[in-house]
Structures are given as structure tokens and as C-alpha cells.
N, C-alpha and C. Protein backbone atom coordinates (compact mmCIF):
# COMPACT_ATOMS: atom_id res chain seq x y z
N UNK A 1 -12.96 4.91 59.55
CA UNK A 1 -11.99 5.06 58.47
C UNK A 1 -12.29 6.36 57.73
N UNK A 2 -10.97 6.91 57.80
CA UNK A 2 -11.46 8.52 56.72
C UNK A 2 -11.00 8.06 55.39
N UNK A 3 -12.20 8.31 54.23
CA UNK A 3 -11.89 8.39 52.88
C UNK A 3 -12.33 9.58 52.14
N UNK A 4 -11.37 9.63 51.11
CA UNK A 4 -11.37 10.75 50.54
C UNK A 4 -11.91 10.32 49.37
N UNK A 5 -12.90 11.38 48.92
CA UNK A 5 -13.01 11.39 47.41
C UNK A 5 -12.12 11.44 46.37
N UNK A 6 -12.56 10.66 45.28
CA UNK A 6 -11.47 11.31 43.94
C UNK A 6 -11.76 12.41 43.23
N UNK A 7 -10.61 13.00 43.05
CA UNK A 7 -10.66 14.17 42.30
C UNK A 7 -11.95 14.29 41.11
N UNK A 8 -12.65 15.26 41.21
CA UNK A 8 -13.70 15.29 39.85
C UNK A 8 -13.09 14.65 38.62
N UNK A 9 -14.15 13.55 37.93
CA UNK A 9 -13.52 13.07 36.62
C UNK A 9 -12.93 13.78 35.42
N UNK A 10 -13.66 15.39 35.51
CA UNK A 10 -12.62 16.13 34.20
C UNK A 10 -11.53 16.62 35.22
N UNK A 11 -11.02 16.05 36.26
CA UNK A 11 -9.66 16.48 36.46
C UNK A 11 -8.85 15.40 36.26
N UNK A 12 -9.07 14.08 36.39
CA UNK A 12 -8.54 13.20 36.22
C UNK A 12 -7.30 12.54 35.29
N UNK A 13 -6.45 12.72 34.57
CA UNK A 13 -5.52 12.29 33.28
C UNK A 13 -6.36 10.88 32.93
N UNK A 14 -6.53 9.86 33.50
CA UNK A 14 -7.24 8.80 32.35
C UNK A 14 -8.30 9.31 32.13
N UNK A 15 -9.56 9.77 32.22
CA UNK A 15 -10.69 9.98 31.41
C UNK A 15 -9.95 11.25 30.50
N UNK A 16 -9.50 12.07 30.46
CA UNK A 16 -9.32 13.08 29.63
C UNK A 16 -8.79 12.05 28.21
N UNK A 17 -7.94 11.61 28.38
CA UNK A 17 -7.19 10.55 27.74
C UNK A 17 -8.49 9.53 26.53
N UNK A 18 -8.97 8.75 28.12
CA UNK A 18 -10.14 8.01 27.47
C UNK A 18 -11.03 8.96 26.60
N UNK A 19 -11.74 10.00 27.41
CA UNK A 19 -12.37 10.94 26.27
C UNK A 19 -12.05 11.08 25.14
N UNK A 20 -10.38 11.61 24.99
CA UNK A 20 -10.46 12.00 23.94
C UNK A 20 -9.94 10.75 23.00
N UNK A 21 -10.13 9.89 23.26
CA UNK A 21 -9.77 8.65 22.36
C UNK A 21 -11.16 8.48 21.46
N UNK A 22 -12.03 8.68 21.99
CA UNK A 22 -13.92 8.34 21.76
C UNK A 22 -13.76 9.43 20.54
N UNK A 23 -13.33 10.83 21.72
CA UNK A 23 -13.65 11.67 20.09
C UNK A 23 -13.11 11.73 19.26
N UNK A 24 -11.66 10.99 19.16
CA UNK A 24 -11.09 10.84 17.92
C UNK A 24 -11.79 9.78 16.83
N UNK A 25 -12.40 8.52 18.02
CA UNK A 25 -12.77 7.55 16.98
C UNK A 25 -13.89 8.45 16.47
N UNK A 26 -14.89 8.84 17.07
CA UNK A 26 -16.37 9.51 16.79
C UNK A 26 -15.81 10.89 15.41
N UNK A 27 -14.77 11.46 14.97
CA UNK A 27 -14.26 11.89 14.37
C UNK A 27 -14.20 11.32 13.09
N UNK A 28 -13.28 9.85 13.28
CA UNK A 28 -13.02 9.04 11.80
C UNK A 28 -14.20 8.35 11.05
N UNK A 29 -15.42 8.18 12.61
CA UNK A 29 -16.44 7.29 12.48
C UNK A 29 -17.20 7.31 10.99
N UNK A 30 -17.47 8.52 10.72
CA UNK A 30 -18.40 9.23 9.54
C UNK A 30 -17.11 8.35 8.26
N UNK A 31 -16.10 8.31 8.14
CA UNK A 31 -14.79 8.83 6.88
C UNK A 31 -14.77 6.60 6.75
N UNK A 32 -14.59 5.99 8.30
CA UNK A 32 -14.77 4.72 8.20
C UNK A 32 -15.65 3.78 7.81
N UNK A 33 -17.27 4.56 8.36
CA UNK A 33 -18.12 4.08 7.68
C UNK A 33 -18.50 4.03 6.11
N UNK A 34 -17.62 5.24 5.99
CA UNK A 34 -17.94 5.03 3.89
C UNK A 34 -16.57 4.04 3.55
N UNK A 35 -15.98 3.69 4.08
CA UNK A 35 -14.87 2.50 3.45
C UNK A 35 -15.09 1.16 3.75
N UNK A 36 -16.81 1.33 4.99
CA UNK A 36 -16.80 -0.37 5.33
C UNK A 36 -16.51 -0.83 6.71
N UNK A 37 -15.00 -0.15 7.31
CA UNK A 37 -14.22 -0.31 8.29
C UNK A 37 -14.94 0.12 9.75
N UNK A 38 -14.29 -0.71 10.87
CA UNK A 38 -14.83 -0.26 11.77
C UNK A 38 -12.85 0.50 12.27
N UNK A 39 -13.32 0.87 13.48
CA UNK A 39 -11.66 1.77 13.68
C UNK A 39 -10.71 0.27 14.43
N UNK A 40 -11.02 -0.66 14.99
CA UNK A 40 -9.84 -1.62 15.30
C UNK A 40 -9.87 -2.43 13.59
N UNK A 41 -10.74 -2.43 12.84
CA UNK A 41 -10.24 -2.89 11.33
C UNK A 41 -9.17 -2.02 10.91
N UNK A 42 -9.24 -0.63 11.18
CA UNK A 42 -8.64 0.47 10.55
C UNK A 42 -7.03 0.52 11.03
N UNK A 43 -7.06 0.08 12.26
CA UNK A 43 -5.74 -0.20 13.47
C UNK A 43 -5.07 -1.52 12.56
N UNK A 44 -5.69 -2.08 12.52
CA UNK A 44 -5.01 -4.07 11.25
C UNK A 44 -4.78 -3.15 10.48
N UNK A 45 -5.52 -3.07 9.33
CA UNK A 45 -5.24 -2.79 8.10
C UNK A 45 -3.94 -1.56 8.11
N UNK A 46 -3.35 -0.63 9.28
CA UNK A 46 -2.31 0.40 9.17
C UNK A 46 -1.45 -0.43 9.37
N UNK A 47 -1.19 -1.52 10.69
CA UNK A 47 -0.28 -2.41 10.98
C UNK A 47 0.18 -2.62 9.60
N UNK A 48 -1.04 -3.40 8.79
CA UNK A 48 -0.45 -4.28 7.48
C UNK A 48 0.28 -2.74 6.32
N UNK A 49 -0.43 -1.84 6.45
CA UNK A 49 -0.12 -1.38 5.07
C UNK A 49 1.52 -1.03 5.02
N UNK A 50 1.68 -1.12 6.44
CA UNK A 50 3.31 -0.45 7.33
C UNK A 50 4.48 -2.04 7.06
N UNK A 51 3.68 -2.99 6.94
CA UNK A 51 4.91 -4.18 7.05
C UNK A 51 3.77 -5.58 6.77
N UNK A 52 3.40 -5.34 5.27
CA UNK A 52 2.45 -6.94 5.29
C UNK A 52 2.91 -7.88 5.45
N UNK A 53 1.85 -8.96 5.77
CA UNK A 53 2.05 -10.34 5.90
C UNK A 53 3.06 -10.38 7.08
N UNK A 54 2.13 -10.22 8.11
CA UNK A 54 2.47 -10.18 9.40
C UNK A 54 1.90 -11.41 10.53
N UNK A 55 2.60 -12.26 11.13
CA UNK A 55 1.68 -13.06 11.83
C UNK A 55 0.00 -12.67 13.48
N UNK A 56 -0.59 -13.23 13.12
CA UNK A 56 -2.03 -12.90 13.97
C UNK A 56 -1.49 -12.61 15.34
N UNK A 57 -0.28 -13.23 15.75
CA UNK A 57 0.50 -12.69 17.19
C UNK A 57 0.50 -11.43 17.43
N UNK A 58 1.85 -11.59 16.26
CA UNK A 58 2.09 -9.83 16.36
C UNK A 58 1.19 -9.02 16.20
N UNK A 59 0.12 -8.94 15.16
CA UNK A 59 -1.11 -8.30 15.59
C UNK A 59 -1.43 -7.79 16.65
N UNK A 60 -1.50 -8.57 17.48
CA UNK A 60 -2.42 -9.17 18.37
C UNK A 60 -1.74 -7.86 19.42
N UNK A 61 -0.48 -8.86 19.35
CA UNK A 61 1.08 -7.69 20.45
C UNK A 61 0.99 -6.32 20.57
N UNK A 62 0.79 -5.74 18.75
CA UNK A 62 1.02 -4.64 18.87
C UNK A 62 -0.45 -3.66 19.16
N UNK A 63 -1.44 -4.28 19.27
CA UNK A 63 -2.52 -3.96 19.08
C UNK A 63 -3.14 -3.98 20.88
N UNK A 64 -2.09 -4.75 21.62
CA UNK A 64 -2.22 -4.95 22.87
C UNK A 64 -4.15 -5.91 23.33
N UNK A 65 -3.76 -6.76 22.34
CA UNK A 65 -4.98 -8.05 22.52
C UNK A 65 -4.72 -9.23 22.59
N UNK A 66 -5.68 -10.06 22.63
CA UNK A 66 -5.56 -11.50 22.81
C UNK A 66 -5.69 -11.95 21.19
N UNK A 67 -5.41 -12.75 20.70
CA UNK A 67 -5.26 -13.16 19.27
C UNK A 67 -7.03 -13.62 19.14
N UNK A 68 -6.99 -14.28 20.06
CA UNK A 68 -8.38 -14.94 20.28
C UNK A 68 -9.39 -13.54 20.06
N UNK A 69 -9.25 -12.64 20.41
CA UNK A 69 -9.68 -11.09 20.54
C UNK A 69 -9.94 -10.92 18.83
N UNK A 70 -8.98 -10.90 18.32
CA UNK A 70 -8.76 -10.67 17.19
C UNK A 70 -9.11 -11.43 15.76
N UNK A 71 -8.96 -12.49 15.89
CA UNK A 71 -9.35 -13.27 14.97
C UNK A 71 -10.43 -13.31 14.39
N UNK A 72 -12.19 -12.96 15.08
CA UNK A 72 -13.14 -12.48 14.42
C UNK A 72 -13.38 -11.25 13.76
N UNK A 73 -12.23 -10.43 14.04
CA UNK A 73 -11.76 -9.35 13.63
C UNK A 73 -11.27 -9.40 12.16
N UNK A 74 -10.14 -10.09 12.03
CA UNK A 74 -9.57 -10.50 11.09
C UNK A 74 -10.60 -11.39 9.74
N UNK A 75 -11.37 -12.22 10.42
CA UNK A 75 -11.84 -12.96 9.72
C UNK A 75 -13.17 -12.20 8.66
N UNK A 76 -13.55 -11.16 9.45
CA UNK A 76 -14.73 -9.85 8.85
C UNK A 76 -13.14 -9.34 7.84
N UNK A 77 -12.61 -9.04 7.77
CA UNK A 77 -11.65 -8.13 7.05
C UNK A 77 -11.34 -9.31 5.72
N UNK A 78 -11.15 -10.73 5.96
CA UNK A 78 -10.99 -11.71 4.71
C UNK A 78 -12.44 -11.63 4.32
N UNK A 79 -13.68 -11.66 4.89
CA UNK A 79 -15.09 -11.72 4.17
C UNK A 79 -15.33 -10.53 3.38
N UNK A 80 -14.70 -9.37 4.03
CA UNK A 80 -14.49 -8.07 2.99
C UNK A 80 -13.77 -8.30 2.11
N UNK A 81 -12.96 -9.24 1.65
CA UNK A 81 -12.00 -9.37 0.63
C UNK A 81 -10.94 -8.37 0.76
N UNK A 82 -9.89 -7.64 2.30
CA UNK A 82 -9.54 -6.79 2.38
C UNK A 82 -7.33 -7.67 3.02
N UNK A 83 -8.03 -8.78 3.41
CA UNK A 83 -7.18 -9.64 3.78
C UNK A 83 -7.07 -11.03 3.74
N UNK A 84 -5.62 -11.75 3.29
CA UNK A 84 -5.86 -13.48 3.11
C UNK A 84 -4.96 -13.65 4.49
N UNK A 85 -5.79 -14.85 5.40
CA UNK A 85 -5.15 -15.48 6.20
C UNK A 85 -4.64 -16.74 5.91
N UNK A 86 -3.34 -17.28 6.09
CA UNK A 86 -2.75 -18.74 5.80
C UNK A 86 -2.13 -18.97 6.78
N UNK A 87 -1.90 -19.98 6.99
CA UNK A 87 -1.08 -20.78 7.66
C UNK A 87 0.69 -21.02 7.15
N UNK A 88 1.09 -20.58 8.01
CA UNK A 88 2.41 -20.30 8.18
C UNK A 88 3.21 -21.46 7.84
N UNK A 89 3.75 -21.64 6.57
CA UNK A 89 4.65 -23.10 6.02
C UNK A 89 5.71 -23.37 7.14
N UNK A 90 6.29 -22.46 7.68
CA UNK A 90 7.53 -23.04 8.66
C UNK A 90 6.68 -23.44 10.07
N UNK A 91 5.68 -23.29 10.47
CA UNK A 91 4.87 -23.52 11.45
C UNK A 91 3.17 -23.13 11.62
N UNK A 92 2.95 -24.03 11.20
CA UNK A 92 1.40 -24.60 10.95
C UNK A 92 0.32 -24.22 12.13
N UNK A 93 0.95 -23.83 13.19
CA UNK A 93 0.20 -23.54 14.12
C UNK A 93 -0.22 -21.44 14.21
N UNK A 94 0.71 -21.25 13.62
CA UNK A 94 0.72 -20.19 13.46
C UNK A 94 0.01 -19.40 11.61
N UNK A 95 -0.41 -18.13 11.93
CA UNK A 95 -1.47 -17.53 11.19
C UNK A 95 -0.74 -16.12 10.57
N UNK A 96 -0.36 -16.37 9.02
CA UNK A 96 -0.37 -14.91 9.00
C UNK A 96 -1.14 -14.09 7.62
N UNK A 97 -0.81 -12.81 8.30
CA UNK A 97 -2.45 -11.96 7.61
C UNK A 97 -1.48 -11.10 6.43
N UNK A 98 -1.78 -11.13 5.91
CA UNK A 98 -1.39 -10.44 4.36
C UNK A 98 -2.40 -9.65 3.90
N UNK A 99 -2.84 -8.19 3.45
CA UNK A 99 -3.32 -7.55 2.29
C UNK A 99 -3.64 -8.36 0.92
N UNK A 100 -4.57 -7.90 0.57
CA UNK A 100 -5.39 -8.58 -0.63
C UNK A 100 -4.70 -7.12 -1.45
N UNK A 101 -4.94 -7.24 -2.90
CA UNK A 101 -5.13 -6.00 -3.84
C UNK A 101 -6.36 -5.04 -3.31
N UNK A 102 -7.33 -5.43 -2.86
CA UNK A 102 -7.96 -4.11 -2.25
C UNK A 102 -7.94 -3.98 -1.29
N UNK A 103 -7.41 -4.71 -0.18
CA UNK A 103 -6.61 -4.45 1.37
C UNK A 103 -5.41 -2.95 1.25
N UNK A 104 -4.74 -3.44 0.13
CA UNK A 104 -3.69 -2.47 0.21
C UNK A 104 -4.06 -1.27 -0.32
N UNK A 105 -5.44 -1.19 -2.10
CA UNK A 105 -6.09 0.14 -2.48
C UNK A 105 -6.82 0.67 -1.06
N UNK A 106 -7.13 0.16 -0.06
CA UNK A 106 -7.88 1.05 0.54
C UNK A 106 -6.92 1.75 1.60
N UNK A 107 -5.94 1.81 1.74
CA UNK A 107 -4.94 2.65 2.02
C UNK A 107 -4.82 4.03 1.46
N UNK A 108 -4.68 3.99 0.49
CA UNK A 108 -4.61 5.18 -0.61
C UNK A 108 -6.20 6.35 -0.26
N UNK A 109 -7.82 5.08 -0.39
CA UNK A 109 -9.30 5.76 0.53
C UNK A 109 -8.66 6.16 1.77
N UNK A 110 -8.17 5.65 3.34
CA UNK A 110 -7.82 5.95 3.89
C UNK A 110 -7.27 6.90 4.25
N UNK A 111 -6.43 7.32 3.50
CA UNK A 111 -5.68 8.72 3.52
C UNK A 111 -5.98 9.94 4.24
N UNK A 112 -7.23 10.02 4.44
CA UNK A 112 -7.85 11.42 4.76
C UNK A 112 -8.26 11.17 6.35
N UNK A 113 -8.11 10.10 7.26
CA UNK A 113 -8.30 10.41 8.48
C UNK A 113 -7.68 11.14 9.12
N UNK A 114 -6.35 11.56 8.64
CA UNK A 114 -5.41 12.25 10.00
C UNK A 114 -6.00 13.98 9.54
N UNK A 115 -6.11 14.05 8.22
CA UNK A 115 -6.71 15.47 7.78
C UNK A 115 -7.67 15.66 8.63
N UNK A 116 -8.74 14.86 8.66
CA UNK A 116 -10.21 15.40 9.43
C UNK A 116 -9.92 15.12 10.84
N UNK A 117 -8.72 15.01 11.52
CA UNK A 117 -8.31 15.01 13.21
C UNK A 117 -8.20 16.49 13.10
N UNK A 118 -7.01 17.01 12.17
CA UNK A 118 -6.22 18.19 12.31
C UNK A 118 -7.17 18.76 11.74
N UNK A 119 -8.19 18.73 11.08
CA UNK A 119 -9.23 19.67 11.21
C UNK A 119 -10.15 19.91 12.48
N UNK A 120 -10.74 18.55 12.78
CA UNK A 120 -11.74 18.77 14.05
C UNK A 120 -10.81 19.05 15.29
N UNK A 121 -10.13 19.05 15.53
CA UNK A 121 -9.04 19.47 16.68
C UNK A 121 -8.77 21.15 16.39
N UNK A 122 -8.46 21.91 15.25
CA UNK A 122 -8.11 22.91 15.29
C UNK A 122 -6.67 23.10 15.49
N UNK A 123 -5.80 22.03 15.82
CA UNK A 123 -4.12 21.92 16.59
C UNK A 123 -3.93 22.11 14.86
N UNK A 124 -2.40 22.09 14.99
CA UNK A 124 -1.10 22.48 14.02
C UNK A 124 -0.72 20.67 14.51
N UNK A 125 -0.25 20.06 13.02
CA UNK A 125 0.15 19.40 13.06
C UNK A 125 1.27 19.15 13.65
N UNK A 126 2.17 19.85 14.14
CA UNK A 126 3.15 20.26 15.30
C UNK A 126 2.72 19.50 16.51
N UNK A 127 1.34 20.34 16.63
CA UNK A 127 0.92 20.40 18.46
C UNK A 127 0.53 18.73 18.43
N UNK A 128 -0.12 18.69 17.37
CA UNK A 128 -0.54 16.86 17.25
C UNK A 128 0.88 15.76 17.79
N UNK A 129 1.73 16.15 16.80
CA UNK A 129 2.85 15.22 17.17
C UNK A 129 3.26 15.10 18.52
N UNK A 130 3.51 16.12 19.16
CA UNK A 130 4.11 16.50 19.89
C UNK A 130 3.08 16.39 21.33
N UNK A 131 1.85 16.07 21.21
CA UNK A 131 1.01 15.51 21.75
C UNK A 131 1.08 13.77 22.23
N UNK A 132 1.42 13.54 20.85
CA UNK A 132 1.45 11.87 20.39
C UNK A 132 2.68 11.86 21.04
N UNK A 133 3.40 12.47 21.01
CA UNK A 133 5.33 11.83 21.88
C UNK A 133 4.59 11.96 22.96
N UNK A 134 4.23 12.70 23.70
CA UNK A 134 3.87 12.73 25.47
C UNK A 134 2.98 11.40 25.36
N UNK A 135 1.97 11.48 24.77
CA UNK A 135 1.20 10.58 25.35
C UNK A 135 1.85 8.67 25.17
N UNK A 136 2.26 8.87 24.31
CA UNK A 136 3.06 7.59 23.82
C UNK A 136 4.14 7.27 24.94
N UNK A 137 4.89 8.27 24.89
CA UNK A 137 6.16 7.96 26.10
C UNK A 137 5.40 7.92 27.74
N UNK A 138 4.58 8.53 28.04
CA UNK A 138 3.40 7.94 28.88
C UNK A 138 3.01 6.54 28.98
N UNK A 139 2.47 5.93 28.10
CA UNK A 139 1.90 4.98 28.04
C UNK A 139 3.08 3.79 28.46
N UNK A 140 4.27 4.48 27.75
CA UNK A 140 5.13 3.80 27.56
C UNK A 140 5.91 2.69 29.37
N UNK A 141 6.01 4.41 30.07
CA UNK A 141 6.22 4.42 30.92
C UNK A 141 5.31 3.52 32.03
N UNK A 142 4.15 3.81 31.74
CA UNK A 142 3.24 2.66 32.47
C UNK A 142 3.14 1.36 32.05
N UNK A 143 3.25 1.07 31.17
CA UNK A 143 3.97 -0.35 31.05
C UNK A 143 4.61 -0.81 31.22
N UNK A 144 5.82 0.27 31.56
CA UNK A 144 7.10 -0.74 31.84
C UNK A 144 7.16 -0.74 33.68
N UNK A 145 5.88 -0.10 33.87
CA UNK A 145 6.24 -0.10 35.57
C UNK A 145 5.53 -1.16 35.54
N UNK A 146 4.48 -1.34 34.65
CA UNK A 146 3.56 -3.12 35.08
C UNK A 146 3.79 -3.87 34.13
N UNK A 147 4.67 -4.18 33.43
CA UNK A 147 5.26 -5.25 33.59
C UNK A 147 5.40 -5.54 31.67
N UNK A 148 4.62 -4.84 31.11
CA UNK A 148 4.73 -4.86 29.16
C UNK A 148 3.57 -4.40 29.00
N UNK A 149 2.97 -4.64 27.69
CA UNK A 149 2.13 -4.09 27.33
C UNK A 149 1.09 -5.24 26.67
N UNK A 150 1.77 -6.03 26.62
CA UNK A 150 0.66 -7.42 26.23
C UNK A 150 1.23 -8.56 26.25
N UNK A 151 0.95 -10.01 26.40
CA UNK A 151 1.47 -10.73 25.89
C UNK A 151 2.44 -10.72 24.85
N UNK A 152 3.56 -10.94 25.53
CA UNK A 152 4.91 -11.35 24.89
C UNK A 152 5.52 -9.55 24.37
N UNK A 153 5.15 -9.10 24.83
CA UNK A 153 5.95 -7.89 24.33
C UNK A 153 6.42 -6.88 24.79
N UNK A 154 7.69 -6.35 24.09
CA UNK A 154 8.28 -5.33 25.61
C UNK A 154 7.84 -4.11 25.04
N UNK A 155 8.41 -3.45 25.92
CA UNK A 155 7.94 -1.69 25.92
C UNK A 155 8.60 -1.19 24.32
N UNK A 156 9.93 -1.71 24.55
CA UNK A 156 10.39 -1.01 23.00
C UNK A 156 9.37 -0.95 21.94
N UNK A 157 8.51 -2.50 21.81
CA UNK A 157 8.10 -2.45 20.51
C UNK A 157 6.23 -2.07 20.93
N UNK A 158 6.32 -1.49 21.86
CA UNK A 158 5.42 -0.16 22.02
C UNK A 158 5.31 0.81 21.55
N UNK A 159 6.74 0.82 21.73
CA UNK A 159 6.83 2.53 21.10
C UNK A 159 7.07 2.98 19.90
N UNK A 160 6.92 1.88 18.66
CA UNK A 160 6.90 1.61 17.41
C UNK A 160 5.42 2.30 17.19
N UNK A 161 5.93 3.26 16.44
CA UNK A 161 4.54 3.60 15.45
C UNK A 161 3.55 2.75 14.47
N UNK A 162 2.09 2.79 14.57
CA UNK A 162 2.24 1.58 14.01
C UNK A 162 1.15 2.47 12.89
């Protein structure tokens, strides 16, 4: 059987991708650690500051996880006093996450991650965006060839900024 090697890994599109996902988090890492947050806390808490009191599903959906994934997640963010979880009056089986008063002030601390990207990157907030459409409509695209992007959710609400 003849096999071929794969292309060297810095030629590759997913590790470049994956890479630079690391160095973005390794970027915010320093700005998150003084607010407490780890960066999938930081991913909840934008969901919420964008549309609170959201159920642990949708979370879950847009965040492309298992709820089960999430929930110890969530539950560090109510021990921070950053979020209240309740139980959903029209259906009891279901969980949704709401902002506390300092869930929502630390939005305002927050503020300064996208500054220290467009600093450590050196790009024009231009080249950023316009980065984020390719890679997004990418992603996009590979999901919809396999099949969504998580439990219960279609590509459209992928492509929701979150």
C-alpha cells in the first residue's frame, strides 16, 4: 500500500486555526485572571451580557457543548456570585441562567479584551473583522456539510455573534 504523508503541520488550515485560538486565549489569559474568569466563563458571561436569562440548553447550543459539559461551569460562575440559576416556571426540567448585579458589572471590567487582541496581533480592526467573517463562514460551512453544530442546532444560529 502507498501512503502519503500529511502535509507539514504549519501548512495545515486546522492547526493554524487551532494555534491561533491558544494564542488568543494565552492573550486574554493575564486580563481574565484579574477578573476571576477562566475564558469558557468569559464565552457564558458574553452569551448572557448579549440576551440574559437564557436557558442552560441554549448555552450549551451556542457554545457547541453538552449541557452536562457545562453545568459545572455554570455552577463556579453562581459560587462567584456572577450568575443565578432557577428552574424554569413553565418547565421544571429545564434551567435558566440569568446575570447577578455583578455578573452584568463585570462586563463593563471586561471591556478591554478585544483592545489587548488588536494590540497583540498588530491587525487594524478591519483586518480582525474581516478575518472573523472568513473564519466564521468557514466554520459555518463545515457544519452544515456534517450535519449542525451541536445538539439541536442549525447552522443559522451559528452564525449569530455571540
Amino acid at each position: 500500500m502507498n501512503h502519503t504523508p500529511p502535509p507539514p503541520l504549519d501548512d495545515q488550515l486546522c492547526y493554524a486555526i487551532y494555534s491561533a485560538g491558544i494564542a488568543i486565549q494565552r492573550t486574554y489569559k493575564p486580563l481574565l485572571d484579574a477578573l476571576g474568569l477562566t475564558y469558557p466563563q468569559y464565552l457564558v458571561l458574553n452569551l448572557l451580557w448579549a440576551e440574559d436569562g437564557q436557558l442552560v440548553g441554549r448555552l450549551a447550543d451556542r457554545l457547541a457543548l453538552e449541557s452536562s459539559t457545562l453545568t459545572p461551569l455554570l455552577q463556579r460562575l453562581e459560587a462567584a456570585g456572577l450568575v443565578n440559576r432557577t428552574r424554569d416556571p413553565a418547565n421544571a426540567r429545564q434551567v435558566i441562567v440569568a446575570l447577578t448585579d455583578a455578573g452584568r458589572a463585570m462586563q463593563q471590567e471586561a471591556g478591554c479584551l478585544g483592545a489587548a487582541l488588536l494590540e497583540a496581533s498588530g491587525q487594524s480592526p478591519d483586518a480582525l473583522n474581516d478575518l472573523n467573517d472568513k473564519v466564521r463562514a468557514l466554520r459555518n460551512d463545515i457544519y452544515g456539510a456534517i450535519g449542525g453544530w451541536g445538539t439541536g442546532t442549525s447552522t443559522a444560529k451559528a452564525d449569530e455573534r455571540p
